[in-house]
Protein backbone atom coordinates (compact mmCIF):
# COMPACT_ATOMS: atom_id res chain seq x y z
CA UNK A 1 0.00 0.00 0.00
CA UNK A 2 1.52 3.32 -0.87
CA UNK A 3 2.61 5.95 1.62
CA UNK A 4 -0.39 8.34 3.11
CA UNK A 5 1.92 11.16 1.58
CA UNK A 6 1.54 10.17 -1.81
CA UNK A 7 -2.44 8.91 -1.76
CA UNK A 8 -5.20 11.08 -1.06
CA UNK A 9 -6.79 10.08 2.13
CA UNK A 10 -9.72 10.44 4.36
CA UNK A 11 -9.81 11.10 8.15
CA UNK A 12 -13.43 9.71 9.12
CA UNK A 13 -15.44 10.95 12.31
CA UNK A 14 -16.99 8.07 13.63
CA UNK A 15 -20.14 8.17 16.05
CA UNK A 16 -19.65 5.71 18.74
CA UNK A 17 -23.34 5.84 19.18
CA UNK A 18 -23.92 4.44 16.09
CA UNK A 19 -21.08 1.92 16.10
CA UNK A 20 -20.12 -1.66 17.14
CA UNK A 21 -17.08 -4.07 17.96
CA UNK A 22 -16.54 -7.80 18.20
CA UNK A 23 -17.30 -10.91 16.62
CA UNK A 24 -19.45 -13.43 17.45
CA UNK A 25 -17.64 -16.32 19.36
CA UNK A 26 -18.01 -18.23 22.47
CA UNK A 27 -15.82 -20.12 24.78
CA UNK A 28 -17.26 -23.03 26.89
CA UNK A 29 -16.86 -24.03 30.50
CA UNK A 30 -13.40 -23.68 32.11
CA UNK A 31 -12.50 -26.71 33.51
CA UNK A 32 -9.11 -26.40 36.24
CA UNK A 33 -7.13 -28.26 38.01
CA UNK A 34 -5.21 -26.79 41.60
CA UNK A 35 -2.06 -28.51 41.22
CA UNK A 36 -0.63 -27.79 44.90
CA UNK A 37 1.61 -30.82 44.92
CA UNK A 38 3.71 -28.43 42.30
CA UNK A 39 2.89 -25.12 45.28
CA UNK A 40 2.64 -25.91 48.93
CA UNK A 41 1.16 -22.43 49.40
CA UNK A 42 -1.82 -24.44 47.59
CA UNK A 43 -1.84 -21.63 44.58
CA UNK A 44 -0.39 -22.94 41.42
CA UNK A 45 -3.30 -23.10 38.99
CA UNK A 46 -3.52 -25.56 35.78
CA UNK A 47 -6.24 -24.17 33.69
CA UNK A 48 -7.66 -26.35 30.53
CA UNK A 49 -10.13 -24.87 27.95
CA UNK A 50 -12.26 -27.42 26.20
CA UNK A 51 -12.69 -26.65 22.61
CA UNK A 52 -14.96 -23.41 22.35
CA UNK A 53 -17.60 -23.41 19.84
CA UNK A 54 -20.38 -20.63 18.21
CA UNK A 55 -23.77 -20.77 20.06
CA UNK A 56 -27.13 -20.00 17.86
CA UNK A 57 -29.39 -17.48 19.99
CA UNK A 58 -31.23 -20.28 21.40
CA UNK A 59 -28.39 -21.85 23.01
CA UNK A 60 -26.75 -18.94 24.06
CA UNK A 61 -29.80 -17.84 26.15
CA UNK A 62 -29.38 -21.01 27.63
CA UNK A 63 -26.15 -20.28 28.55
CA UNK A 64 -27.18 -17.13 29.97
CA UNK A 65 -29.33 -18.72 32.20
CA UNK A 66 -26.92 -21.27 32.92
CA UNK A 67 -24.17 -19.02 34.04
CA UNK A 68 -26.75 -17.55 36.38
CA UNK A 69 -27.75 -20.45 38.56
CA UNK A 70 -24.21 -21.01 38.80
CA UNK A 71 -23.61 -17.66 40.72
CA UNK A 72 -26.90 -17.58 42.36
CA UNK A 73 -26.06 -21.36 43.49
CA UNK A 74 -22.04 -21.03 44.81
CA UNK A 75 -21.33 -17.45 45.30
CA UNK A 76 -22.67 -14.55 47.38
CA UNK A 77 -21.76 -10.70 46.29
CA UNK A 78 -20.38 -9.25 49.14
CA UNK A 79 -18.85 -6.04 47.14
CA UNK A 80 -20.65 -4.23 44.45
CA UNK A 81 -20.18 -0.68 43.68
CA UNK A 82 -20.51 1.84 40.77
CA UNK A 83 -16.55 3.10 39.55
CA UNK A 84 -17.87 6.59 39.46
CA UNK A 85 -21.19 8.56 40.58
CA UNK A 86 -22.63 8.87 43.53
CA UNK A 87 -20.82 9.35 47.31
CA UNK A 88 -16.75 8.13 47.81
CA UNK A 89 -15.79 4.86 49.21
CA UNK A 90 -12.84 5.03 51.18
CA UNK A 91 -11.65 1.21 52.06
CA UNK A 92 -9.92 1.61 55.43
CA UNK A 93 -8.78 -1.20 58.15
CA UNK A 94 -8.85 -0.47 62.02
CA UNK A 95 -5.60 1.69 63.36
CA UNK A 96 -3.42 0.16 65.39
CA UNK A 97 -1.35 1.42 68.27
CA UNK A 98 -3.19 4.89 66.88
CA UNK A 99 -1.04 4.29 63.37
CA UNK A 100 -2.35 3.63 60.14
CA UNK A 101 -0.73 0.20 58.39
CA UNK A 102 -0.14 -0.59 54.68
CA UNK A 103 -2.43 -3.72 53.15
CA UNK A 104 0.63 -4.96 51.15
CA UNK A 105 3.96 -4.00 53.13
CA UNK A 106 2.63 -4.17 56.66
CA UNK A 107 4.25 -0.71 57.52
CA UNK A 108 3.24 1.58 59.33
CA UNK A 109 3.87 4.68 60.32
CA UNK A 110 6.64 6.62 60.33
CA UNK A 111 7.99 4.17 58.56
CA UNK A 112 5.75 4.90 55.48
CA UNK A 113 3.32 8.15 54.15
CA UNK A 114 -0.11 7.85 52.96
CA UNK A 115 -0.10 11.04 51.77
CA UNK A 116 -1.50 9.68 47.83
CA UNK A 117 -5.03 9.10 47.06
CA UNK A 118 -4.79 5.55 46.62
CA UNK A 119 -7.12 4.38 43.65
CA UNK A 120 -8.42 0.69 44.69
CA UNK A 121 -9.31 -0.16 41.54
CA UNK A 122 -7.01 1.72 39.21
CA UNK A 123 -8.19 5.27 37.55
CA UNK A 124 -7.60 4.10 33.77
CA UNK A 125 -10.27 1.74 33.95
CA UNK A 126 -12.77 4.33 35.05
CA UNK A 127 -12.55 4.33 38.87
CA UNK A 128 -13.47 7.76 40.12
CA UNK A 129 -15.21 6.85 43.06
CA UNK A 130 -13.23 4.09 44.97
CA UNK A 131 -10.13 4.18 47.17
CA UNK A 132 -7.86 2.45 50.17
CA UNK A 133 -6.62 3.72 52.52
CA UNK A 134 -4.13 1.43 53.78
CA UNK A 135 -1.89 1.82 51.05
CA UNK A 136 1.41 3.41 51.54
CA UNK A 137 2.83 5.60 48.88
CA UNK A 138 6.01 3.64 48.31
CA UNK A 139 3.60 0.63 47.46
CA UNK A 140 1.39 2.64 45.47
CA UNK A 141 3.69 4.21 42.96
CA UNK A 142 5.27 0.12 43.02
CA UNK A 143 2.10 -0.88 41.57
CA UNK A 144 1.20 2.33 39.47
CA UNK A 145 5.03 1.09 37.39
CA UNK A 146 5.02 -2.12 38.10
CA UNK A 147 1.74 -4.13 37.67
CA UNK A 148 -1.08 -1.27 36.47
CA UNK A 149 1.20 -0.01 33.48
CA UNK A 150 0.83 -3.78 32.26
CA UNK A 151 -3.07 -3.84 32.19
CA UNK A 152 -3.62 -0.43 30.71
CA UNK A 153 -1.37 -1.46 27.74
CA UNK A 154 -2.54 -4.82 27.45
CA UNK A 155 -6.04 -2.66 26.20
CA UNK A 156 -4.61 -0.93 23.77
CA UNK A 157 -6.52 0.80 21.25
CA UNK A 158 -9.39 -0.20 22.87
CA UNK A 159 -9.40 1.95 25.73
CA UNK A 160 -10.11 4.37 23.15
CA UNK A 161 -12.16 3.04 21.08
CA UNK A 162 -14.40 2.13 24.39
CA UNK A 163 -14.02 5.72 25.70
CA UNK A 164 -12.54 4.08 29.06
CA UNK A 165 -11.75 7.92 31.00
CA UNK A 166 -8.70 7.36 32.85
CA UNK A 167 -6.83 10.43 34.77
CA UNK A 168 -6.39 12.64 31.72
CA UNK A 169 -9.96 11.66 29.90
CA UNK A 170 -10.01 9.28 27.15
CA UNK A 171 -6.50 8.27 26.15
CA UNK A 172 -5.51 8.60 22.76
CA UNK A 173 -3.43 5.45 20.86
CA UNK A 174 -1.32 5.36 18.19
CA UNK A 175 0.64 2.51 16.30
CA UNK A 176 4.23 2.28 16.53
CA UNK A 177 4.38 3.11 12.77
CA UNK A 178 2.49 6.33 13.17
CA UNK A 179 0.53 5.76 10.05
CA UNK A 180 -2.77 4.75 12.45
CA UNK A 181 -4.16 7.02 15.00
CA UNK A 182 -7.57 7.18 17.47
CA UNK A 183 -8.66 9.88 19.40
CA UNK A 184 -11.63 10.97 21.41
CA UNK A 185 -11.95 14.17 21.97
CA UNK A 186 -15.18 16.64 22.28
CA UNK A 187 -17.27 14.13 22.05
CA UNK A 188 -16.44 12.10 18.84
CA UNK A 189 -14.28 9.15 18.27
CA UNK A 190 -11.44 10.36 15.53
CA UNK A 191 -9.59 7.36 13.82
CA UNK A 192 -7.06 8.50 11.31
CA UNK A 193 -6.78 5.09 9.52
CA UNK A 194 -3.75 5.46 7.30
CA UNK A 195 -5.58 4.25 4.14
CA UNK A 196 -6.79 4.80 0.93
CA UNK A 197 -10.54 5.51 0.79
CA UNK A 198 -11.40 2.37 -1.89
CA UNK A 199 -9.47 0.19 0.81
CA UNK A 200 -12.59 1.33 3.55
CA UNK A 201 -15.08 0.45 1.19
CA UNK A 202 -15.95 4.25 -0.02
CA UNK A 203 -16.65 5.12 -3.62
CA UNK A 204 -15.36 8.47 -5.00
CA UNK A 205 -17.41 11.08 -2.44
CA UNK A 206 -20.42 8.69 -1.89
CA UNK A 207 -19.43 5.97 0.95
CA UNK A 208 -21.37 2.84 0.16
CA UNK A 209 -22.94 3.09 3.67
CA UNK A 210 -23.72 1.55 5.90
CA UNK A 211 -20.72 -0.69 5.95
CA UNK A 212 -18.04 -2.52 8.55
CA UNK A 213 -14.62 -0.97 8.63
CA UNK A 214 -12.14 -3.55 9.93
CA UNK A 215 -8.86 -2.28 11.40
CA UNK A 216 -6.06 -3.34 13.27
CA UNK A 217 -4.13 -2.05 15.72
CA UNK A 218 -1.57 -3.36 18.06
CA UNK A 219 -1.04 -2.79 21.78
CA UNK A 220 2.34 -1.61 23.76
CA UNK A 221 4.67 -3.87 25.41
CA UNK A 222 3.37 -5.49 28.16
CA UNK A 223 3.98 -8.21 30.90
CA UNK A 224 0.98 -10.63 31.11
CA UNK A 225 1.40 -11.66 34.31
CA UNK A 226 2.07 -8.13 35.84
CA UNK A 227 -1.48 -7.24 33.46
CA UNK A 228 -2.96 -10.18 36.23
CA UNK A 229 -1.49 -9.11 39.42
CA UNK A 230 -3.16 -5.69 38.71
CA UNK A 231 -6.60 -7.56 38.96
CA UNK A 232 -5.39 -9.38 41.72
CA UNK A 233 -4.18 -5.94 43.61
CA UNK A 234 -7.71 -4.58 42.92
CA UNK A 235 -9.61 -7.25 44.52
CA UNK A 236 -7.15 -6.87 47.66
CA UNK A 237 -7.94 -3.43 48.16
CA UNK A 238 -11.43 -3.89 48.29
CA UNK A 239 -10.96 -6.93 50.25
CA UNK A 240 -13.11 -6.48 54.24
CA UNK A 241 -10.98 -6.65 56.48
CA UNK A 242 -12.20 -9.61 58.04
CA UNK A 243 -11.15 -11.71 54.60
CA UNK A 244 -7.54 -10.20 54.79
CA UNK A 245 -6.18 -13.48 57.04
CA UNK A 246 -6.91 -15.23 54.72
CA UNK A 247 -5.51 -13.54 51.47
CA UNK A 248 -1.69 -12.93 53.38
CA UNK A 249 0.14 -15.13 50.93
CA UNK A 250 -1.62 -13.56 47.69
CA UNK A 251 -0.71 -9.89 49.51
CA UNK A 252 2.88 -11.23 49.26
CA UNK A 253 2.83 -12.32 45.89
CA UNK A 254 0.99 -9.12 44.58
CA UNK A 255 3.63 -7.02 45.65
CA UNK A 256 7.18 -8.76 44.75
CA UNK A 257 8.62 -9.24 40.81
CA UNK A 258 8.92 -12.45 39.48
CA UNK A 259 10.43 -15.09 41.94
CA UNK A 260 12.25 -18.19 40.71
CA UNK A 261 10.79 -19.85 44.07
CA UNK A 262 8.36 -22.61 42.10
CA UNK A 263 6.43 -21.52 45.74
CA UNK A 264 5.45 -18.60 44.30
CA UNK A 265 4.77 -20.16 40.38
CA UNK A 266 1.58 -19.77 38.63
CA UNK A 267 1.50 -22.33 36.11
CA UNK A 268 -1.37 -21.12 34.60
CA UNK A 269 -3.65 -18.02 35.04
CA UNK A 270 -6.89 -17.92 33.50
CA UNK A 271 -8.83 -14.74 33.14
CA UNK A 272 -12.28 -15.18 31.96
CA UNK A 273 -13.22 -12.29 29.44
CA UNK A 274 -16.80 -11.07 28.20
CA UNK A 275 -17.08 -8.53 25.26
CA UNK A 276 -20.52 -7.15 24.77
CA UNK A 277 -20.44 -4.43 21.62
CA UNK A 278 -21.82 -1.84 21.49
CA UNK A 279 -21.95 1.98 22.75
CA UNK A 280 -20.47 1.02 25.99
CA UNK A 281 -22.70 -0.95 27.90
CA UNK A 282 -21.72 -1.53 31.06
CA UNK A 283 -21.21 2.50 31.30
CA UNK A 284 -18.29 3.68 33.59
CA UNK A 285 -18.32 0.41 35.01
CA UNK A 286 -18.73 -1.66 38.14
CA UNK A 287 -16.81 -3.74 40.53
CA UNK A 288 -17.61 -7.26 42.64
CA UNK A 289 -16.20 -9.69 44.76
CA UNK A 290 -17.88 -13.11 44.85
CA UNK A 291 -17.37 -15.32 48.11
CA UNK A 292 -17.70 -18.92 48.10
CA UNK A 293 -21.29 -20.21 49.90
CA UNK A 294 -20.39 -21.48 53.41
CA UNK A 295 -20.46 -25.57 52.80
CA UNK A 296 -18.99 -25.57 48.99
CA UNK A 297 -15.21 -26.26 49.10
CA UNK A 298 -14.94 -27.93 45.25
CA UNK A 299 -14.52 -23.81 44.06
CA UNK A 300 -11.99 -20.93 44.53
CA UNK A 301 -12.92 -19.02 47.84
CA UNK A 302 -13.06 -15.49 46.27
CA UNK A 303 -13.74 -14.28 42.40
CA UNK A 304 -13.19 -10.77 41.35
CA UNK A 305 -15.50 -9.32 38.59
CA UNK A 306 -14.55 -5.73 36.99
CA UNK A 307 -17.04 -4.58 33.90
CA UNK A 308 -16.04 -1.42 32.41
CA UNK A 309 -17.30 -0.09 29.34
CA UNK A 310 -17.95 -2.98 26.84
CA UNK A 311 -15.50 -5.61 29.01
CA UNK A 312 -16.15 -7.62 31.81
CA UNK A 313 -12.96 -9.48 33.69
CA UNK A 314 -13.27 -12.15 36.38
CA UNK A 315 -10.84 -14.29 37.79
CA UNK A 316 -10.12 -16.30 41.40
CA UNK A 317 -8.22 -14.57 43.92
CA UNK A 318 -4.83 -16.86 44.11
CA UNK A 319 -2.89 -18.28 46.96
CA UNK A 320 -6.02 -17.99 49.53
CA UNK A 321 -5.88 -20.32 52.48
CA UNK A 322 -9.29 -21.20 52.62
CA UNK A 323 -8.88 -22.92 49.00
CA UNK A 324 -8.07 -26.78 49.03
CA UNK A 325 -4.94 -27.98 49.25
CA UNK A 326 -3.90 -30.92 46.98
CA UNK A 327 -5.22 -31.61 43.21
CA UNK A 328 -8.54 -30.18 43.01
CA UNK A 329 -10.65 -29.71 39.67
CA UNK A 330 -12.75 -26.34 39.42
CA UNK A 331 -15.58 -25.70 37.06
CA UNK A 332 -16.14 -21.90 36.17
CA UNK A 333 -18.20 -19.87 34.40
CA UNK A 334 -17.77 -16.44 32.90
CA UNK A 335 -20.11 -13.76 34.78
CA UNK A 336 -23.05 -13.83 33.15
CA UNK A 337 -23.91 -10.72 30.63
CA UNK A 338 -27.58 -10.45 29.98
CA UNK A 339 -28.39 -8.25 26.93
CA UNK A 340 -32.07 -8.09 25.20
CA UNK A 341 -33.19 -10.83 22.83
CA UNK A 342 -33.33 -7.67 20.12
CA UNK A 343 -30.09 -6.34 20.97
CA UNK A 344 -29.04 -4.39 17.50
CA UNK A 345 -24.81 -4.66 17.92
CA UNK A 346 -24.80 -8.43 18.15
CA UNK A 347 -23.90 -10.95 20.35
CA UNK A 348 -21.51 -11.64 23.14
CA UNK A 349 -18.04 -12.96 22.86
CA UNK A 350 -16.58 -15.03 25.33
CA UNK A 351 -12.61 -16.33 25.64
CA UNK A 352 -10.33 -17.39 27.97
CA UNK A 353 -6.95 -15.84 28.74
CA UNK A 354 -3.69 -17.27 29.91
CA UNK A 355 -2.11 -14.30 31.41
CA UNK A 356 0.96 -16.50 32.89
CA UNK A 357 3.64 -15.59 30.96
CA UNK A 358 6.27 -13.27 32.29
CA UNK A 359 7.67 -12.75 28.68
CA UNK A 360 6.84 -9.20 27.11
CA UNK A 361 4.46 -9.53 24.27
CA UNK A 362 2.39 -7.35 21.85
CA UNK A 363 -0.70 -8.61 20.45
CA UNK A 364 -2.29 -7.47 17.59
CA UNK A 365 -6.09 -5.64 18.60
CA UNK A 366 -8.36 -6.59 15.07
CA UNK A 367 -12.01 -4.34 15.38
CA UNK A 368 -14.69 -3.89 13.36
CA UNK A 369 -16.85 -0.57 13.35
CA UNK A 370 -19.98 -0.83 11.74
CA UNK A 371 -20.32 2.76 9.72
CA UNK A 372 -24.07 4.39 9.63
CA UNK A 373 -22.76 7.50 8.00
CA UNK A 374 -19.10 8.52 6.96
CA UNK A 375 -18.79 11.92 7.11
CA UNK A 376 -15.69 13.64 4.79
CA UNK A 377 -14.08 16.72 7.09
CA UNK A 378 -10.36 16.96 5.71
CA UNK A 379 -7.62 15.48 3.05
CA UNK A 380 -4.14 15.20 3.28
């Protein structure tokens, strides 16, 4: 394809409202195994996907419905709250000795400030409204480098493309080439695709709408497994206090690098990811912590749920001592996403992540947005 400085070019503005992501395909059940025999800390996870497949309508209601009676059945919600709107939430833990102690380091003062506003569950995925405040500043600028960098570029473009408002607003993305831009700014969605106008489907100055644009863009360097301790860090800083005794193990892990002790291994760590298109429709999002039902001990103790925008991301809180010890097999289900039977931008799609690797890794972010109109405001 020729240079963008030697074809003439369009730069589209693109109505969110009118647009939608995603294709249609569905994971199924996640079976895992708890291979402790590998951890004595009882954490190391083996994860196996059975072959996914595409549900008609029909069966995916059923699904639905299934993944309901599964939560309704095992867990109880004992944290739900809006990321922005309404009143603040300030986590806190009882003072001792008339000092305030850090969740993750166990400091106290003077040893440590808490001078920050600690975000519980970070600001780039929307949180306005939530914060700790046992979280010592040393520990919080740790994480802010070391484990929520990691998530926020594992989104990539699609922070932007789902208007996810972060510190600064709506971040803007680029592609290491510099030939492929998005932007959201006063209110519309700006992609500046770096393409000739037949390759988009338009015809001279009429676009042959409506029509599906499908792009590519990749995401910044990131660390999987740092991507999973920032989930993981979340769901501890929500944590009641009550539960913290028995997360002191995962409060370790969370906050040290990568440790060659095969104590501290995850063989496998499975994230369990929705994507509902559409113009955003879980909003500015919501987080939950699931507990286990007192007398069920064949499931992980605590899930963590986060839904922001057009994502939802659950996974089991690791290296909990009320888990099982030994070789255990889990059954989970993704948290179910209920949409109307009518629902114009399509259907669900489910997969399964393996966010174990501790190898740096780009991966390539393919969208479709479906065009209603295609307006022409510029040429190069």
């Amino acid at each position: 394809m020729s240079s963008p400085k030697n074809e003439q070019q369009k730069r589209q503005v693109i109505s969110w409202a009118e647009g939608s992501l995603g294709t249609v395909k569905f994971g199924d059940v996640v079976e895992c195994a708890n291979t402790a025999e590998r951890d004595p800390l009882g954490a190391g996870l083996a994860l196996r996907l059975r072959r996914g497949r595409t549900l008609g309508v029909t069966e995916y209601n059923d699904r639905v419905e299934q993944d309901i009676a599964f939560y309704k059945a095992n867990y109880d919600i004992i944290f739900d709250e809006k990321l922005s709107g309404g009143r603040r939430i300030s986590v806190s833990d009882p003072v001792v000795n008339g000092l305030r102690r850090c969740r993750f380091c166990g400091r106290s003062q003077p040893l440590v400030h808490f001078r920050k506003k600690a975000h519980a569950i970070p600001e780039f995925l929307g949180n306005k409204r939530i914060f700790l405040k046992n979280e010592c500043d040393e520990c919080n600028s740790w994480f802010s480098v070391e484990v929520e960098d990691h998530l926020a570029k594992w989104f990539g473009p699609l922070r932007t493309l789902c208007r996810i408002h972060g510190k600064r607003g709506v971040p803007s993305h680029k592609s290491p080439d510099g030939r492929k831009s998005i932007e959201f700014k006063n209110g519309c969605l700006t992609i500046d695709v770096g393409q000739r106008p037949d390759d988009l489907g338009f015809s001279g100055s009429n676009p042959l709408c409506p029509f599906d644009m499908k792009l590519a863009m990749p995401t910044q360097s990131h660390i999987p497994l740092r991507a999973a301790k920032c989930l993981v860090k979340a769901a501890c800083s929500i944590l009641p206090t009550e539960e913290l005794r028995h997360f002191v193990n995962t409060m370790k892990w969370v906050r040290m690098k990568e440790s060659p002790d095969q104590a501290w291994k995850i063989i496998t760590f499975t994230i369990l990811c929705s994507f509902t298109p559409g113009p955003r429709p879980f909003g500015d999002g919501v987080s939950l912590l699931l507990r286990r039902k007192p007398g069920i001990l064949r499931l992980p103790y605590m899930l963590f749920v986060i839904a922001t925008a057009n994502f939802i991301l659950g996974t089991l809180i690791p290296f909990c001592s009320k888990d099982l010890a030994g070789s255990v097999s889990y059954k989970l289900h993704h948290f179910p996403v209920v949409v109307p039977k009518d629902y114009r931008y399509g259907l669900v799609e489910y997969s399964v992540l393996d966010w174990a690797s501790t190898s740096a890794e780009v991966v390539d972010r393919p969208f479709v947005i479906h065009i209603e109109k295609a307006i022409e405001v510029g040429k190069y």
